[in-house]
PDB file of N, CA and C in Angstrom:
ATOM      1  N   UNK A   1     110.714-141.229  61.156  1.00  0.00           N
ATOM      2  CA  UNK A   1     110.648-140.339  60.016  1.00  0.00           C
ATOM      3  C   UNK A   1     111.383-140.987  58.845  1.00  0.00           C
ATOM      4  N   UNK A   2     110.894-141.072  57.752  1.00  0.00           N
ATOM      5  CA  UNK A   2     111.573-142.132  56.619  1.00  0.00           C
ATOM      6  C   UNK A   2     112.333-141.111  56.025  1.00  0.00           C
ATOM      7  N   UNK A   3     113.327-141.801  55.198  1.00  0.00           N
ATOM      8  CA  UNK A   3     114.460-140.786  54.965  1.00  0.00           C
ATOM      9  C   UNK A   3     114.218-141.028  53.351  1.00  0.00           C
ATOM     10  N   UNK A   4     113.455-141.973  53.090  1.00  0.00           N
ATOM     11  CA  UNK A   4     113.758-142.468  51.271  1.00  0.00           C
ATOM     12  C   UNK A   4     115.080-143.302  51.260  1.00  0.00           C
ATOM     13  N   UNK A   5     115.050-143.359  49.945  1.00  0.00           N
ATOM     14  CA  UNK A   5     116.629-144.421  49.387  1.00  0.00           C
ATOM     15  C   UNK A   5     117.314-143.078  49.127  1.00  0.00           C
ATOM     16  N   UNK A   6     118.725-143.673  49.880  1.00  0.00           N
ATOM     17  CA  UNK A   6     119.732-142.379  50.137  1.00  0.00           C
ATOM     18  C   UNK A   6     120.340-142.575  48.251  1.00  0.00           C
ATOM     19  N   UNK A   7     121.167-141.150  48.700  1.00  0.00           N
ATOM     20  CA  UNK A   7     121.950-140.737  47.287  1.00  0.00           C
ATOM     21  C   UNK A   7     123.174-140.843  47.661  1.00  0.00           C
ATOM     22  N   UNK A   8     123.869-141.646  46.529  1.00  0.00           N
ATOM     23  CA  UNK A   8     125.324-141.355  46.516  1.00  0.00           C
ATOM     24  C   UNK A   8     126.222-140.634  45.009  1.00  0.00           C
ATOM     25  N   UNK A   9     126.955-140.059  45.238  1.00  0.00           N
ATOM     26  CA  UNK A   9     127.452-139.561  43.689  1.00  0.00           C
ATOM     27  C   UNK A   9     127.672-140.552  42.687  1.00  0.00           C
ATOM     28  N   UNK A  10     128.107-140.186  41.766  1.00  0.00           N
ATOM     29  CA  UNK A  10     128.279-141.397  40.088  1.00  0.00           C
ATOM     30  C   UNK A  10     128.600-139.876  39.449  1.00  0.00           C
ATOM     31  N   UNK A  11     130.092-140.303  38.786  1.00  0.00           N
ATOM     32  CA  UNK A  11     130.386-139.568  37.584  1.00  0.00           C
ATOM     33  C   UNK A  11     130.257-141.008  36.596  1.00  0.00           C
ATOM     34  N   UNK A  12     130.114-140.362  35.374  1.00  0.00           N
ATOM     35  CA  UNK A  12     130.041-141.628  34.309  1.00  0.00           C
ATOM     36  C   UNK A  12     131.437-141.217  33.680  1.00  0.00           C
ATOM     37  N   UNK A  13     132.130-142.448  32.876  1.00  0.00           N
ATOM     38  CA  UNK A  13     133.257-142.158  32.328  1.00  0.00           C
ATOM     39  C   UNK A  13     132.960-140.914  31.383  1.00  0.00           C
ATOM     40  N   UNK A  14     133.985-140.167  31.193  1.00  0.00           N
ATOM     41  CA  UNK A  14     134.327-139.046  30.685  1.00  0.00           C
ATOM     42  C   UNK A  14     133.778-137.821  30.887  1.00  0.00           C
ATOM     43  N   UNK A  15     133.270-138.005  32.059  1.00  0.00           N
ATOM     44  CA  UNK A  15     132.253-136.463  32.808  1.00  0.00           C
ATOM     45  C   UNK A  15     133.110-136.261  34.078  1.00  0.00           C
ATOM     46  N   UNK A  16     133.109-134.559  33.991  1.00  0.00           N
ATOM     47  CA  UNK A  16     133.969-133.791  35.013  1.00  0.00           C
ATOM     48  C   UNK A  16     133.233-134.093  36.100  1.00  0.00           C
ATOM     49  N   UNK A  17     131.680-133.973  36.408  1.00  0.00           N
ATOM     50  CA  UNK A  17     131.106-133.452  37.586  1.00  0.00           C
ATOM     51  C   UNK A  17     129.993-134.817  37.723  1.00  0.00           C
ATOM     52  N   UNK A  18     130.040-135.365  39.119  1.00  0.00           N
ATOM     53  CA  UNK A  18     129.263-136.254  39.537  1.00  0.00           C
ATOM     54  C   UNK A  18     127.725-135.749  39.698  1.00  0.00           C
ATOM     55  N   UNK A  19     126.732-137.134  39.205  1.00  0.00           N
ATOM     56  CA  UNK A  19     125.532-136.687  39.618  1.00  0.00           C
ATOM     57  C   UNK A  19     124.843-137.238  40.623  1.00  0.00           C
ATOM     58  N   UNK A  20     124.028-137.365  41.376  1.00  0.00           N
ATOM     59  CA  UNK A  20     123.335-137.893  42.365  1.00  0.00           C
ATOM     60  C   UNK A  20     122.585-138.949  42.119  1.00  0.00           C
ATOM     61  N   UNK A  21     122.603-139.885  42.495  1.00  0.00           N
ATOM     62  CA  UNK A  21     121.919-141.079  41.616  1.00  0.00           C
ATOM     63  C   UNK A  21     121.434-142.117  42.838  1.00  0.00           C
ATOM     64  N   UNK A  22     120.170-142.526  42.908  1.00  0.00           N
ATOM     65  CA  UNK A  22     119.609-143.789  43.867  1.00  0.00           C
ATOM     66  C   UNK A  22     121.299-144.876  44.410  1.00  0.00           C
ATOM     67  N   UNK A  23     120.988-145.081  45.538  1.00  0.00           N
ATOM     68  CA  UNK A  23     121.755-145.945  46.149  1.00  0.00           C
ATOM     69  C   UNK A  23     121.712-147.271  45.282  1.00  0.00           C
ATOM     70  N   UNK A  24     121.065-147.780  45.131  1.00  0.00           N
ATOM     71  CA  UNK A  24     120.388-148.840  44.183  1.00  0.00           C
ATOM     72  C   UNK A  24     120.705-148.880  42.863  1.00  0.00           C
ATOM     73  N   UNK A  25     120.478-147.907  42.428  1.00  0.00           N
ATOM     74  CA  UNK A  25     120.697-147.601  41.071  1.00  0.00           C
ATOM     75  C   UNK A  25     122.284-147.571  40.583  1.00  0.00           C
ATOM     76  N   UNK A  26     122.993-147.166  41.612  1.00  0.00           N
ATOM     77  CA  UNK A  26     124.025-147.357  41.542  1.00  0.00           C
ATOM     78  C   UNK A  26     124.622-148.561  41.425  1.00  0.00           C
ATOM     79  N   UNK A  27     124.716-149.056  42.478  1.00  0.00           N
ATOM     80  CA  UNK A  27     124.418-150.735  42.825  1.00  0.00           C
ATOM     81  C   UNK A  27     124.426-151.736  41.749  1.00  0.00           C
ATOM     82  N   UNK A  28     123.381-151.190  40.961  1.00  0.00           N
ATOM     83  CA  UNK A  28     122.597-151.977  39.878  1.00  0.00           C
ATOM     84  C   UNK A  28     123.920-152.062  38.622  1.00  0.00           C
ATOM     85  N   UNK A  29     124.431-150.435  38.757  1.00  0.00           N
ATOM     86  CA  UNK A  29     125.485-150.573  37.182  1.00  0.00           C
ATOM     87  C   UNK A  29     126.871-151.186  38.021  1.00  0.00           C
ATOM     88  N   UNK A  30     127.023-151.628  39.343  1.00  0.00           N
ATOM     89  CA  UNK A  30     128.168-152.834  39.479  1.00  0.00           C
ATOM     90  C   UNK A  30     127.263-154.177  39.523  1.00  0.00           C
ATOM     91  N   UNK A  31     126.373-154.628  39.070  1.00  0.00           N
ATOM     92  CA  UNK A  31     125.468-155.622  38.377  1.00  0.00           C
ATOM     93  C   UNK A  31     125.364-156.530  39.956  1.00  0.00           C
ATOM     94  N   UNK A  32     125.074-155.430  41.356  1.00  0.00           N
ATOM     95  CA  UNK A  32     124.417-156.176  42.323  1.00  0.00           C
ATOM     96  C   UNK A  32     122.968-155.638  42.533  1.00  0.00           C
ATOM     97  N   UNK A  33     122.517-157.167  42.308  1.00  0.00           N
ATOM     98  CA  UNK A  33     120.741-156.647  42.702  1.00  0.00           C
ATOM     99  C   UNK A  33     120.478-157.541  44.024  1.00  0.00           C
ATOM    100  N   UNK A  34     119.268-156.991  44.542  1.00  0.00           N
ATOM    101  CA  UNK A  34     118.894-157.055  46.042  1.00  0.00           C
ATOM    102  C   UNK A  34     117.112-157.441  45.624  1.00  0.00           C
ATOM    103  N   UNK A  35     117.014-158.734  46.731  1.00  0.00           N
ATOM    104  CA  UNK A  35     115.797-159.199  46.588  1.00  0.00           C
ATOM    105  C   UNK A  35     115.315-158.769  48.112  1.00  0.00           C
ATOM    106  N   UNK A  36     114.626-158.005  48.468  1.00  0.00           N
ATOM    107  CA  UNK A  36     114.797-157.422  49.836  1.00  0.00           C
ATOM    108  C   UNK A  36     113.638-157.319  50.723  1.00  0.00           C
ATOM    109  N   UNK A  37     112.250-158.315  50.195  1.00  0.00           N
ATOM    110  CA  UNK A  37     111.005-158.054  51.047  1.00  0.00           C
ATOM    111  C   UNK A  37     110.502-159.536  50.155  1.00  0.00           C
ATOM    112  N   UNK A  38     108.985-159.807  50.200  1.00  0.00           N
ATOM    113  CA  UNK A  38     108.650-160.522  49.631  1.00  0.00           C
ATOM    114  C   UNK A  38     108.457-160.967  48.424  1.00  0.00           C
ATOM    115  N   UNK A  39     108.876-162.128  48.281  1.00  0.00           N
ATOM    116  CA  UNK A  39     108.010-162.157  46.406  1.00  0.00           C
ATOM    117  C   UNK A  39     106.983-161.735  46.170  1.00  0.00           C
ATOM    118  N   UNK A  40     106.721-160.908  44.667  1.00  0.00           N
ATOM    119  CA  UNK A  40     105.720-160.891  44.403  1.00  0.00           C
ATOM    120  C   UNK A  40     106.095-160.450  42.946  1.00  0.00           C
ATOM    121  N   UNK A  41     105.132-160.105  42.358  1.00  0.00           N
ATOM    122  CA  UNK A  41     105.382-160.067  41.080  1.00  0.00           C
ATOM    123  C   UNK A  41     105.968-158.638  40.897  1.00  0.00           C
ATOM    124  N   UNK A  42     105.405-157.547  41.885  1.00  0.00           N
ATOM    125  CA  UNK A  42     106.197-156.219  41.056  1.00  0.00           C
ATOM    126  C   UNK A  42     107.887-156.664  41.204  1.00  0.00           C
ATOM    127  N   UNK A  43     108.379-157.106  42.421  1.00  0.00           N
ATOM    128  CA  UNK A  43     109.601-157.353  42.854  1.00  0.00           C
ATOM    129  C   UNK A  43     110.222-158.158  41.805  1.00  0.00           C
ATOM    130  N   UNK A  44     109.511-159.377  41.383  1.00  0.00           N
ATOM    131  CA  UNK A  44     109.879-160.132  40.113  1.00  0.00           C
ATOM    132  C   UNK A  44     110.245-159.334  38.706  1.00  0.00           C
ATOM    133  N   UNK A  45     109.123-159.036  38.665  1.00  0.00           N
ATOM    134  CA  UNK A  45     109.370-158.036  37.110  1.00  0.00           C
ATOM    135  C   UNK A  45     110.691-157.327  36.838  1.00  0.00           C
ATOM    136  N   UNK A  46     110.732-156.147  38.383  1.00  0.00           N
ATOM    137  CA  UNK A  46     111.821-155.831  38.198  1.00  0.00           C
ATOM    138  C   UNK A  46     113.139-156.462  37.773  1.00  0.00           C
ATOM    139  N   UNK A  47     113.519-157.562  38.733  1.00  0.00           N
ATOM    140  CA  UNK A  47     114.637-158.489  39.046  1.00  0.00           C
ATOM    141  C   UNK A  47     114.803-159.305  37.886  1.00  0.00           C
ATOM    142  N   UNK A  48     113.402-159.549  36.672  1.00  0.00           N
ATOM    143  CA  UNK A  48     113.735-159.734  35.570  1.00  0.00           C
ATOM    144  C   UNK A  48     114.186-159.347  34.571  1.00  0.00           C
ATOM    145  N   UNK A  49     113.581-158.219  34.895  1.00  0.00           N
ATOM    146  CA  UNK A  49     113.777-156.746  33.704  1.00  0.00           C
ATOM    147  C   UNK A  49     115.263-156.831  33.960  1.00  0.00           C
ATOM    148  N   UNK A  50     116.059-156.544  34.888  1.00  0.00           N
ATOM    149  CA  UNK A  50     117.533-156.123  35.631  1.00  0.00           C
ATOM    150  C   UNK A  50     118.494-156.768  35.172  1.00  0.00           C
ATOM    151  N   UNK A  51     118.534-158.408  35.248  1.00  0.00           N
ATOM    152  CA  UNK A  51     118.799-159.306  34.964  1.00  0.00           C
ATOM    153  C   UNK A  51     118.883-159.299  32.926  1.00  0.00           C
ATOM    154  N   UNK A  52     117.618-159.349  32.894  1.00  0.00           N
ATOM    155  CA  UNK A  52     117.851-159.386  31.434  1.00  0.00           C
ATOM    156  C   UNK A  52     118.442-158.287  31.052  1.00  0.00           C
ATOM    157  N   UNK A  53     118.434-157.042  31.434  1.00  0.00           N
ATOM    158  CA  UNK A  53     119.236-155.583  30.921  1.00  0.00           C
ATOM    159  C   UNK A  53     120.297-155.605  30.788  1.00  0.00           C
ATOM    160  N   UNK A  54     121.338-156.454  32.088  1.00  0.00           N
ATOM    161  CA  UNK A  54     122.663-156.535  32.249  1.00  0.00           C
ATOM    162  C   UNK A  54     123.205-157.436  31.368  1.00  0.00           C
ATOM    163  N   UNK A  55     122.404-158.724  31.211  1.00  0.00           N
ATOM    164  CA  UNK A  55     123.032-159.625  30.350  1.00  0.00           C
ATOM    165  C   UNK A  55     123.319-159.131  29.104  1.00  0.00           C
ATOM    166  N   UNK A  56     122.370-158.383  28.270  1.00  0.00           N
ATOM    167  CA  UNK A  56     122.203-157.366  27.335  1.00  0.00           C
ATOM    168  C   UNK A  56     123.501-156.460  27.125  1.00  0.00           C
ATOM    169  N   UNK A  57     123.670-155.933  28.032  1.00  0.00           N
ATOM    170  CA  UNK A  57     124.894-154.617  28.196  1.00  0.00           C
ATOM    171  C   UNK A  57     126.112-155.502  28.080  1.00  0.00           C
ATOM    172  N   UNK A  58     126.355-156.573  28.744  1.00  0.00           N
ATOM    173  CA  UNK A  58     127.556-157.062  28.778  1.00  0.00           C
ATOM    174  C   UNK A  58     127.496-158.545  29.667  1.00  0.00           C
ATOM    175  N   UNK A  59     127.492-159.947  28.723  1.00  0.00           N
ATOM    176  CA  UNK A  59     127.264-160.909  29.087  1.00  0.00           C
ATOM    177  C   UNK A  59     128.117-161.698  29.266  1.00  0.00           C
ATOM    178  N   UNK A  60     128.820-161.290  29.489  1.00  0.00           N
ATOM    179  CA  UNK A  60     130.389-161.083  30.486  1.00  0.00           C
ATOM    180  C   UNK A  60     130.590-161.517  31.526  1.00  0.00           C
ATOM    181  N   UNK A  61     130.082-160.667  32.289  1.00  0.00           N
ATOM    182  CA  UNK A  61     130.436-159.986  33.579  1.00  0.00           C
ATOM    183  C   UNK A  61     128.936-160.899  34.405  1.00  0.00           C
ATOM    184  N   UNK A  62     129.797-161.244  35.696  1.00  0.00           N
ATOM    185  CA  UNK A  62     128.747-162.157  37.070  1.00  0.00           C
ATOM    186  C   UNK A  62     127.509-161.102  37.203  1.00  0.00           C
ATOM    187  N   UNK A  63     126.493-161.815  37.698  1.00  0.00           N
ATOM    188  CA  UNK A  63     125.335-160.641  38.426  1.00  0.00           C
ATOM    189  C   UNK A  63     125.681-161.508  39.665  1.00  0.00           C
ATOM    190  N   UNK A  64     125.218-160.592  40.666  1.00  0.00           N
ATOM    191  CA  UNK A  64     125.008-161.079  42.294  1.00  0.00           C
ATOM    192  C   UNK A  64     124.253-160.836  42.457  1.00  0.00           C
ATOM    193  N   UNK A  65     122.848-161.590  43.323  1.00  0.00           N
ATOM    194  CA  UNK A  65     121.314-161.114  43.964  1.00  0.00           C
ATOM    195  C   UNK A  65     121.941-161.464  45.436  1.00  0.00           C
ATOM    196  N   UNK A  66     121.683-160.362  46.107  1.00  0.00           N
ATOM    197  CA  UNK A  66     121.573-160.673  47.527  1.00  0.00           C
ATOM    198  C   UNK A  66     119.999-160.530  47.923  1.00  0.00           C
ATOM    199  N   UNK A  67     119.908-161.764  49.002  1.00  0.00           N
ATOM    200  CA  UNK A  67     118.944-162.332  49.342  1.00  0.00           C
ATOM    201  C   UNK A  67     118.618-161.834  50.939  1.00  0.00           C
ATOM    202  N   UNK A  68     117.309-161.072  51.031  1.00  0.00           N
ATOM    203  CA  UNK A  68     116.860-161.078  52.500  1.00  0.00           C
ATOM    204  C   UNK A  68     115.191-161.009  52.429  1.00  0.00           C
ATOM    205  N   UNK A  69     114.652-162.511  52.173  1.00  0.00           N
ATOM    206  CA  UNK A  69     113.386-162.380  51.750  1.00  0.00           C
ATOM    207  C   UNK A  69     112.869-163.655  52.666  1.00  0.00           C
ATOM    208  N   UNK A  70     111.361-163.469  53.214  1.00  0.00           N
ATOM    209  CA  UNK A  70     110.403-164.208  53.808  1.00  0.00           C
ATOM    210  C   UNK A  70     109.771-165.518  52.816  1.00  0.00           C
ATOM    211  N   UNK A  71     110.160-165.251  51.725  1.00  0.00           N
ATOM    212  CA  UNK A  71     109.405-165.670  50.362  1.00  0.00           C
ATOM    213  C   UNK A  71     108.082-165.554  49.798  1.00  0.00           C
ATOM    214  N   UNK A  72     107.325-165.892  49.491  1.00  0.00           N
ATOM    215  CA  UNK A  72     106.395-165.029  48.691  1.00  0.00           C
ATOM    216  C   UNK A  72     105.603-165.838  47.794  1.00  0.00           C
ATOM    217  N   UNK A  73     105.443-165.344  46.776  1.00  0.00           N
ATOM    218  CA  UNK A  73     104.422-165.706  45.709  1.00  0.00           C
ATOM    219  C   UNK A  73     105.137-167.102  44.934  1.00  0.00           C
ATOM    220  N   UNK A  74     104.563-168.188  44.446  1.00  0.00           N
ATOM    221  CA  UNK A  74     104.979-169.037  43.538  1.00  0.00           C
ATOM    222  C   UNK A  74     105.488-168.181  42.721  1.00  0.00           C
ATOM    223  N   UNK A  75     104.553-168.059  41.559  1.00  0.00           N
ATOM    224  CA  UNK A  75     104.773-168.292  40.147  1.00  0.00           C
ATOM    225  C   UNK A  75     106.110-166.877  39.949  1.00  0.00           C
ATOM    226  N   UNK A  76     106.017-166.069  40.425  1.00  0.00           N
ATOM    227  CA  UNK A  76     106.599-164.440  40.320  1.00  0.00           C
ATOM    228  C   UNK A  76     108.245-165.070  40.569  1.00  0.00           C
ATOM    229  N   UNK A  77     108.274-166.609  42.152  1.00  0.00           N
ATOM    230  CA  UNK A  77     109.339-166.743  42.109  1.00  0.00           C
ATOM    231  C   UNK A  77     110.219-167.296  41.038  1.00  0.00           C
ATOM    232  N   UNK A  78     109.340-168.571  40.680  1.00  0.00           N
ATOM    233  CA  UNK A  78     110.147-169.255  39.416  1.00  0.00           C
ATOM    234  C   UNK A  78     110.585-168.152  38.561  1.00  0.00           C
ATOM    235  N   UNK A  79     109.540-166.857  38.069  1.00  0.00           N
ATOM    236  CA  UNK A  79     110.293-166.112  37.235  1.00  0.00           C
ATOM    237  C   UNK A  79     111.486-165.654  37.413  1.00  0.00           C
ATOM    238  N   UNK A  80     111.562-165.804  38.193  1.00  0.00           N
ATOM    239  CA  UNK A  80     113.175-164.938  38.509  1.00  0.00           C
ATOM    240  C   UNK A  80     114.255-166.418  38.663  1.00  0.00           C
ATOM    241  N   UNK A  81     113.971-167.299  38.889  1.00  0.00           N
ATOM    242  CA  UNK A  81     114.705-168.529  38.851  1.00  0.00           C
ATOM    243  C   UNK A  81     114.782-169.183  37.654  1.00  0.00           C
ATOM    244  N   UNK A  82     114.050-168.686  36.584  1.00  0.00           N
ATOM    245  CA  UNK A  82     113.785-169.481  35.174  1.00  0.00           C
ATOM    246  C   UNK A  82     114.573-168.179  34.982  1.00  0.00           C
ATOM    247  N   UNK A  83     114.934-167.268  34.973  1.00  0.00           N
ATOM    248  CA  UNK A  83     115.845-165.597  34.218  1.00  0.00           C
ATOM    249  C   UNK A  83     117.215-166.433  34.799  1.00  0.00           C
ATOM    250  N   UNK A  84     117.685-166.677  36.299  1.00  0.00           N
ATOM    251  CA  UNK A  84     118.704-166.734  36.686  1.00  0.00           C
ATOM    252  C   UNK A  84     119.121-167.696  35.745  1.00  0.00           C
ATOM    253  N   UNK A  85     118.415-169.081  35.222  1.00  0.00           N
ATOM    254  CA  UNK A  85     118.955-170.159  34.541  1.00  0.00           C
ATOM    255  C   UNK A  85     119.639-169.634  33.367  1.00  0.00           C
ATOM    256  N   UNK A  86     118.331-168.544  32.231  1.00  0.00           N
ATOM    257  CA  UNK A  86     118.225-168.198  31.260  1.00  0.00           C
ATOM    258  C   UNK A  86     119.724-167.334  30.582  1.00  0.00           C
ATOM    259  N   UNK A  87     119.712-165.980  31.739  1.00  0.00           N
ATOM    260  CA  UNK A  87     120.807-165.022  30.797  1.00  0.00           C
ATOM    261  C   UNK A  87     122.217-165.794  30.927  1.00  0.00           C
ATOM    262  N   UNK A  88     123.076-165.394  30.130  1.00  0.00           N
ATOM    263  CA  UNK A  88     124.000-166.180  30.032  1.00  0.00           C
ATOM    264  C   UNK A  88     125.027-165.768  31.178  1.00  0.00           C
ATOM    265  N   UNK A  89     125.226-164.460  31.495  1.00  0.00           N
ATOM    266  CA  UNK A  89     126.381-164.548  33.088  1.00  0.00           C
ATOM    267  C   UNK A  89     126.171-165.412  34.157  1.00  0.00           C
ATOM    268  N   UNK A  90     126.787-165.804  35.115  1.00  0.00           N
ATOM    269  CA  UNK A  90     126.496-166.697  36.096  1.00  0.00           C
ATOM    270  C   UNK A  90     125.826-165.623  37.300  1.00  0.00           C
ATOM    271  N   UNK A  91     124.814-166.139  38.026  1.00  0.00           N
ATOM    272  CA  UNK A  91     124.300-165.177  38.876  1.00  0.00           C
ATOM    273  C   UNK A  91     124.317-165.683  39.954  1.00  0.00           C
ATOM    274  N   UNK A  92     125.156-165.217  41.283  1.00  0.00           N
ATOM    275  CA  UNK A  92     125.258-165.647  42.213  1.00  0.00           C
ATOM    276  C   UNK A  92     124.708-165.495  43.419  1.00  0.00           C
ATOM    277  N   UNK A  93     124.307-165.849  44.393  1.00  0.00           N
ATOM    278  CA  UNK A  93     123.223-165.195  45.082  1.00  0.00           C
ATOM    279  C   UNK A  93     124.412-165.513  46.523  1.00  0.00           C
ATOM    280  N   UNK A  94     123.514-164.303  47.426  1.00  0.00           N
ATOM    281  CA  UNK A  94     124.189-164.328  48.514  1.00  0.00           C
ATOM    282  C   UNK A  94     123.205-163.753  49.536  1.00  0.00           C
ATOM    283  N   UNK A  95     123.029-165.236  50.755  1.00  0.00           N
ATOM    284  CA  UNK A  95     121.586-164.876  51.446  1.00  0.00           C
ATOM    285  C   UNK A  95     122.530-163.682  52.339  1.00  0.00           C
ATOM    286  N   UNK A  96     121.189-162.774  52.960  1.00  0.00           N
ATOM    287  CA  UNK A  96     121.793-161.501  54.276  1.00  0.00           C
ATOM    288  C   UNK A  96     120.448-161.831  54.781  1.00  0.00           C
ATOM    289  N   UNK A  97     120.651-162.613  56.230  1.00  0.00           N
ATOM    290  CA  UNK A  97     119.275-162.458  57.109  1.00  0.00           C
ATOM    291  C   UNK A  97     118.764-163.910  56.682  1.00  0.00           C
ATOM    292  N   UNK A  98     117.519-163.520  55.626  1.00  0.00           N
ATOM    293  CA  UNK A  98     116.671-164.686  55.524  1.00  0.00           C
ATOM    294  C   UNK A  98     116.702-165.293  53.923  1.00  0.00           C
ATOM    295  N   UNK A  99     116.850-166.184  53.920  1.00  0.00           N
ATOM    296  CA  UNK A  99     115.868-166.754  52.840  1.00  0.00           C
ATOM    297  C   UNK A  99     115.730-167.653  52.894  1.00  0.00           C
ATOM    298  N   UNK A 100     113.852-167.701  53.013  1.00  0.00           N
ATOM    299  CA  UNK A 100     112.947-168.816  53.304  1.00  0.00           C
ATOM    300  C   UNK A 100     112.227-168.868  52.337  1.00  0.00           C
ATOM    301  N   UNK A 101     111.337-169.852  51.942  1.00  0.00           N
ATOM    302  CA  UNK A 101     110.087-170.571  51.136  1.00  0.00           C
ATOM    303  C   UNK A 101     110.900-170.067  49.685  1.00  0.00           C
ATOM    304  N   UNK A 102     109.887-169.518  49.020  1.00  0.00           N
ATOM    305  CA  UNK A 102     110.125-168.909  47.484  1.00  0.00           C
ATOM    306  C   UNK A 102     111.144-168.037  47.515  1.00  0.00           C
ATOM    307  N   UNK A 103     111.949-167.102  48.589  1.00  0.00           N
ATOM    308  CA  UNK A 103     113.059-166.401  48.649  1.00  0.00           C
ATOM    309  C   UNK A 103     113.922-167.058  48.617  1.00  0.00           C
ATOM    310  N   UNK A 104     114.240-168.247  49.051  1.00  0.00           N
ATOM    311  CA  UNK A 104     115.597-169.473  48.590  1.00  0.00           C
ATOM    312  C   UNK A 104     115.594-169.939  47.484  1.00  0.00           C
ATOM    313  N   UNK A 105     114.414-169.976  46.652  1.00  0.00           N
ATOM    314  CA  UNK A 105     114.513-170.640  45.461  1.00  0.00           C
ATOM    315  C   UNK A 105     115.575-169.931  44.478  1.00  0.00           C
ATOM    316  N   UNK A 106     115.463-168.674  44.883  1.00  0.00           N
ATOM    317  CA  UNK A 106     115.937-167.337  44.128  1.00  0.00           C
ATOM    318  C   UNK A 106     117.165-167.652  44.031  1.00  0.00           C
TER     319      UNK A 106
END
């Protein structure tokens, strides 16, 4: 029985009462992203979009991609390896499990 992506609370600075917010999503505003199935381009897009958002907000601060991928598509991978070069924080990756073919490139 699938449960979905669990919820954990998030108050934002200067709010009394926490809201419920994606596990992930959370995740995302301590600037760790997760490459977590195969390449492909929706997975890319995202991880670009993410990447470029954070650098945006504050180009500062490390991103971390943790890695548990089979690898996948060429071209979708370089995108995300031409972003890692691109934004200016250092992005560090950290394999969990696998990363093989186009998921190591990452």
């Amino acid at each position: 029985m699938p449960i979905g992506v669990p919820k954990v609370p998030f108050r934002s600075p200067g709010e009394e009462d926490a809201v419920w917010v994606d596990v992930y999503n959370r995740l995302h505003r301590e600037r760790l992203l997760f490459l977590g199935q195969e390449v492909d381009s929706e997975i890319s897009n995202q991880l670009v979009g993410l990447m470029v958002y954070l650098s945006i907000e504050d180009d500062t601060r490390d991103l971390y991609l943790f890695i548990n991928s089979p690898g996948g598509w060429v071209i979708p991978g370089i995108a995300i390896y031409d972003t890692m070069q691109f934004v200016p924080p250092d992005v560090h990756t950290i394999c969990m499990g696998l990363a093989a073919s186009m998921g190591s490139s990452s």
